[in-house]
C-alpha atoms as a PDB file:
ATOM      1  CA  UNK A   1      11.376 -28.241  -2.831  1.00  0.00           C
ATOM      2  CA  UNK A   2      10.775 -25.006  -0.831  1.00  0.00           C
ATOM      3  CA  UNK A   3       7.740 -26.290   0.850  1.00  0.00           C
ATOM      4  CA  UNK A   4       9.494 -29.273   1.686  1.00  0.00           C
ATOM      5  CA  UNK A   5      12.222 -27.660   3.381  1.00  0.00           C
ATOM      6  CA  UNK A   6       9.896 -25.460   5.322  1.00  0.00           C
ATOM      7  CA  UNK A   7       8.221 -28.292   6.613  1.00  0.00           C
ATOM      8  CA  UNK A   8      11.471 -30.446   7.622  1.00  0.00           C
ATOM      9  CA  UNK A   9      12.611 -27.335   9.395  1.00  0.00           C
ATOM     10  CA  UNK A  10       9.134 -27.104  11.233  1.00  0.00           C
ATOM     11  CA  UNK A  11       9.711 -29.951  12.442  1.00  0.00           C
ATOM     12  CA  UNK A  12      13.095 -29.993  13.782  1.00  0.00           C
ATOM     13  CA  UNK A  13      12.838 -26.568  15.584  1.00  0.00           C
ATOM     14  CA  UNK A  14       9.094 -27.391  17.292  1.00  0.00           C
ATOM     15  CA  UNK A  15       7.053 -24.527  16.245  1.00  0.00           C
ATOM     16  CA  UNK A  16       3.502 -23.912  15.666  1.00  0.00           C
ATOM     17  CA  UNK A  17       2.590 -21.911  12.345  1.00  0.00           C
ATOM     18  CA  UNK A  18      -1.228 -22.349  12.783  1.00  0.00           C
ATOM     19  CA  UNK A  19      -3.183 -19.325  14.193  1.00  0.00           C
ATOM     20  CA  UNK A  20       0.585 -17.061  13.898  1.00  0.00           C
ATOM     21  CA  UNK A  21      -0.155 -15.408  10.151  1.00  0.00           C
ATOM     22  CA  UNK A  22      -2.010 -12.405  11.225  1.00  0.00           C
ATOM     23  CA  UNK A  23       0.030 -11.398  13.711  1.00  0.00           C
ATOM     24  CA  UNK A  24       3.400 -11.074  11.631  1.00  0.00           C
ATOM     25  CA  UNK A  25       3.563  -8.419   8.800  1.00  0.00           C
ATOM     26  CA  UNK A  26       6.635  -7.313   6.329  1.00  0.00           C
ATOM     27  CA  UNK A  27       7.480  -5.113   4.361  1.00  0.00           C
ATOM     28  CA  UNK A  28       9.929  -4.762   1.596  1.00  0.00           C
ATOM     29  CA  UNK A  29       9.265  -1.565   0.499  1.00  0.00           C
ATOM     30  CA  UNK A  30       9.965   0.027   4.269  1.00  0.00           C
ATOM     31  CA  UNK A  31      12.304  -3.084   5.052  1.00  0.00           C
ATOM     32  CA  UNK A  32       9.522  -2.962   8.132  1.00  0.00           C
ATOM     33  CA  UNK A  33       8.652  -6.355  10.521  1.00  0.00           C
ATOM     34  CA  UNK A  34       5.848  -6.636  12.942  1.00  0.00           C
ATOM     35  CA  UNK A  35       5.319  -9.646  15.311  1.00  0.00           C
ATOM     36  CA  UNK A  36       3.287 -10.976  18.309  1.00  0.00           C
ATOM     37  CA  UNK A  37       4.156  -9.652  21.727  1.00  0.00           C
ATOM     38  CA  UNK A  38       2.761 -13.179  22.994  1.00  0.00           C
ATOM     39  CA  UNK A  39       5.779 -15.055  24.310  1.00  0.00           C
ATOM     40  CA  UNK A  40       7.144 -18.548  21.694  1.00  0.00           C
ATOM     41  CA  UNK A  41       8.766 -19.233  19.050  1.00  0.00           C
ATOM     42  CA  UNK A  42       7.327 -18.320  15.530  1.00  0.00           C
ATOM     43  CA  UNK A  43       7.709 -18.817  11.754  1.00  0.00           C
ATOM     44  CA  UNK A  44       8.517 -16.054   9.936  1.00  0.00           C
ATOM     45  CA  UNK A  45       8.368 -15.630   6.236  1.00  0.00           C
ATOM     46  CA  UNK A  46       9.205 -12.493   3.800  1.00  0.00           C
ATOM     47  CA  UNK A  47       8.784 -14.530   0.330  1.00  0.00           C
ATOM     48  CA  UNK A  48      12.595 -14.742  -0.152  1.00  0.00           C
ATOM     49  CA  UNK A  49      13.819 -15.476   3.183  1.00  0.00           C
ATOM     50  CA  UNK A  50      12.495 -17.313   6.071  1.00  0.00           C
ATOM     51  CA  UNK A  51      13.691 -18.234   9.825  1.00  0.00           C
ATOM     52  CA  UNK A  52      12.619 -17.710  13.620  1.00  0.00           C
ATOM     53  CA  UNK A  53      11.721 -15.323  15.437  1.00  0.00           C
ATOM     54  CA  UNK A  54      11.898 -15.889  19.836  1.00  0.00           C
ATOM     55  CA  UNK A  55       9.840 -13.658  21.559  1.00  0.00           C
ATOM     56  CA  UNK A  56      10.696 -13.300  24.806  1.00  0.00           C
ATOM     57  CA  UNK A  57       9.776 -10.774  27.323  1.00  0.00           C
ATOM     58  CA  UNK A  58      11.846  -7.943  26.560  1.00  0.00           C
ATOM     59  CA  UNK A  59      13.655  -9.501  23.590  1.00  0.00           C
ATOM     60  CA  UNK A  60      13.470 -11.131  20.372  1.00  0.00           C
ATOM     61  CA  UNK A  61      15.573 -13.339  18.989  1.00  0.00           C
ATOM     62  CA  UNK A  62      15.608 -13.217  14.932  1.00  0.00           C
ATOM     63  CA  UNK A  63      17.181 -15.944  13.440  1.00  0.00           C
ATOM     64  CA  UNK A  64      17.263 -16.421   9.469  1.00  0.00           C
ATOM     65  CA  UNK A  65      17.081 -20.139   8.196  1.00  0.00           C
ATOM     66  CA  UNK A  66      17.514 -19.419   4.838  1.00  0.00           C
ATOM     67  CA  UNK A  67      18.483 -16.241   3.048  1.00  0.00           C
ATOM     68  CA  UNK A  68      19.011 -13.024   4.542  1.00  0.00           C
ATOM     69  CA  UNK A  69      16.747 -10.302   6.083  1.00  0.00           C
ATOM     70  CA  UNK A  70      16.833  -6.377   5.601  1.00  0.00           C
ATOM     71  CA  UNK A  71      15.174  -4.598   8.384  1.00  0.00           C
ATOM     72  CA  UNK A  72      15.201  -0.573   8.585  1.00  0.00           C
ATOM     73  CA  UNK A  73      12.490  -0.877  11.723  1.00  0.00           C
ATOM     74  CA  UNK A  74      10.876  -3.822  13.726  1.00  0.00           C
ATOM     75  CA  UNK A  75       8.196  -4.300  16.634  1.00  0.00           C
ATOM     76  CA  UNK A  76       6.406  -6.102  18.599  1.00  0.00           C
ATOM     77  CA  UNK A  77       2.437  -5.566  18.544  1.00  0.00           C
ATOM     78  CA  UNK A  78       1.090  -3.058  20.876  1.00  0.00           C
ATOM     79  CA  UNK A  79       4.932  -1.547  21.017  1.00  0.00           C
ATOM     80  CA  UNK A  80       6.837   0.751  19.801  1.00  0.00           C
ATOM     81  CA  UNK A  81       9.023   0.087  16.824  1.00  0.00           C
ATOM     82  CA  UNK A  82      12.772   0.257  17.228  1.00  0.00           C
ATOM     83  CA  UNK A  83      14.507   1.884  14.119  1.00  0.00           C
ATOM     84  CA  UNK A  84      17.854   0.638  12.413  1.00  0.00           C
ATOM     85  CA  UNK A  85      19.626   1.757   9.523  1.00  0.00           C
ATOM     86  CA  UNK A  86      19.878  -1.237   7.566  1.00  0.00           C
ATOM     87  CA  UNK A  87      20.190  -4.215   9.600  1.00  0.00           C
ATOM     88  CA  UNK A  88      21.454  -7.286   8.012  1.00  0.00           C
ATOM     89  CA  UNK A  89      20.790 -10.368   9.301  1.00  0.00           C
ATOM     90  CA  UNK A  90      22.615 -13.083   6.987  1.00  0.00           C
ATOM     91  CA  UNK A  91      21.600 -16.836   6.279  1.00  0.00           C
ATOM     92  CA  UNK A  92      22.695 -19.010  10.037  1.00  0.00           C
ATOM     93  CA  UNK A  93      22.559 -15.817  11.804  1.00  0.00           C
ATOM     94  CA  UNK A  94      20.998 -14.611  15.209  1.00  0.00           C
ATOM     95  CA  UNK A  95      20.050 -11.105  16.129  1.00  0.00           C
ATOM     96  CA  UNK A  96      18.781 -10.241  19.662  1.00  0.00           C
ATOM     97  CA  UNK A  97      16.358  -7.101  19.622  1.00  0.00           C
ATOM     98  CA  UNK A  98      15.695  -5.704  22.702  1.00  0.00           C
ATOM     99  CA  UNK A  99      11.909  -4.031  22.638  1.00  0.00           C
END
């Protein structure tokens, strides 16, 4: 069912997933995300959660589909990360990071 709904929602947002997996990392242990710096929109995945993320030139747009998202730091590649203390992004919600 999970893959199912992954692939309904690729669909109806218009993203690309294929060449994007090694240039996203998280980690739950640090609460830590890394993206592309490359301008689009990209999948984004944690294993319990899953969304959007718009990166833009000096912003990113996080938006979780389903679940929520913890995030204690989060850049862009080739940036520097910007630090939170304990960001929560909830299920239908949008979070604008400036970096």
């Amino acid at each position: 069912m999970v893959i199912k709904e992954i692939l309904l929602m690729k669909q109806n947002v218009g993203i690309t997933m294929q060449g994007q997996w090694q240039e996203f990392q998280y980690s739950a242990v640090t609460k830590s995300m890394t993206i592309t710096s490359r301008p689009g929109r990209y999948f984004w995945s944690n294993g319990y959660s899953w969304g959007i993320c718009e990166v833009k030139l000096n912003e990113v747009i996080i938006e979780v589909l389903k679940g929520s998202l913890d995030l204690n730091s989060f850049a862009r590649k080739g940036r520097v990360a910007k630090q939170f203390q304990n960001l929560h992004i909830s299920e239908g919600q949008k979070n604008i990071i400036v970096n």
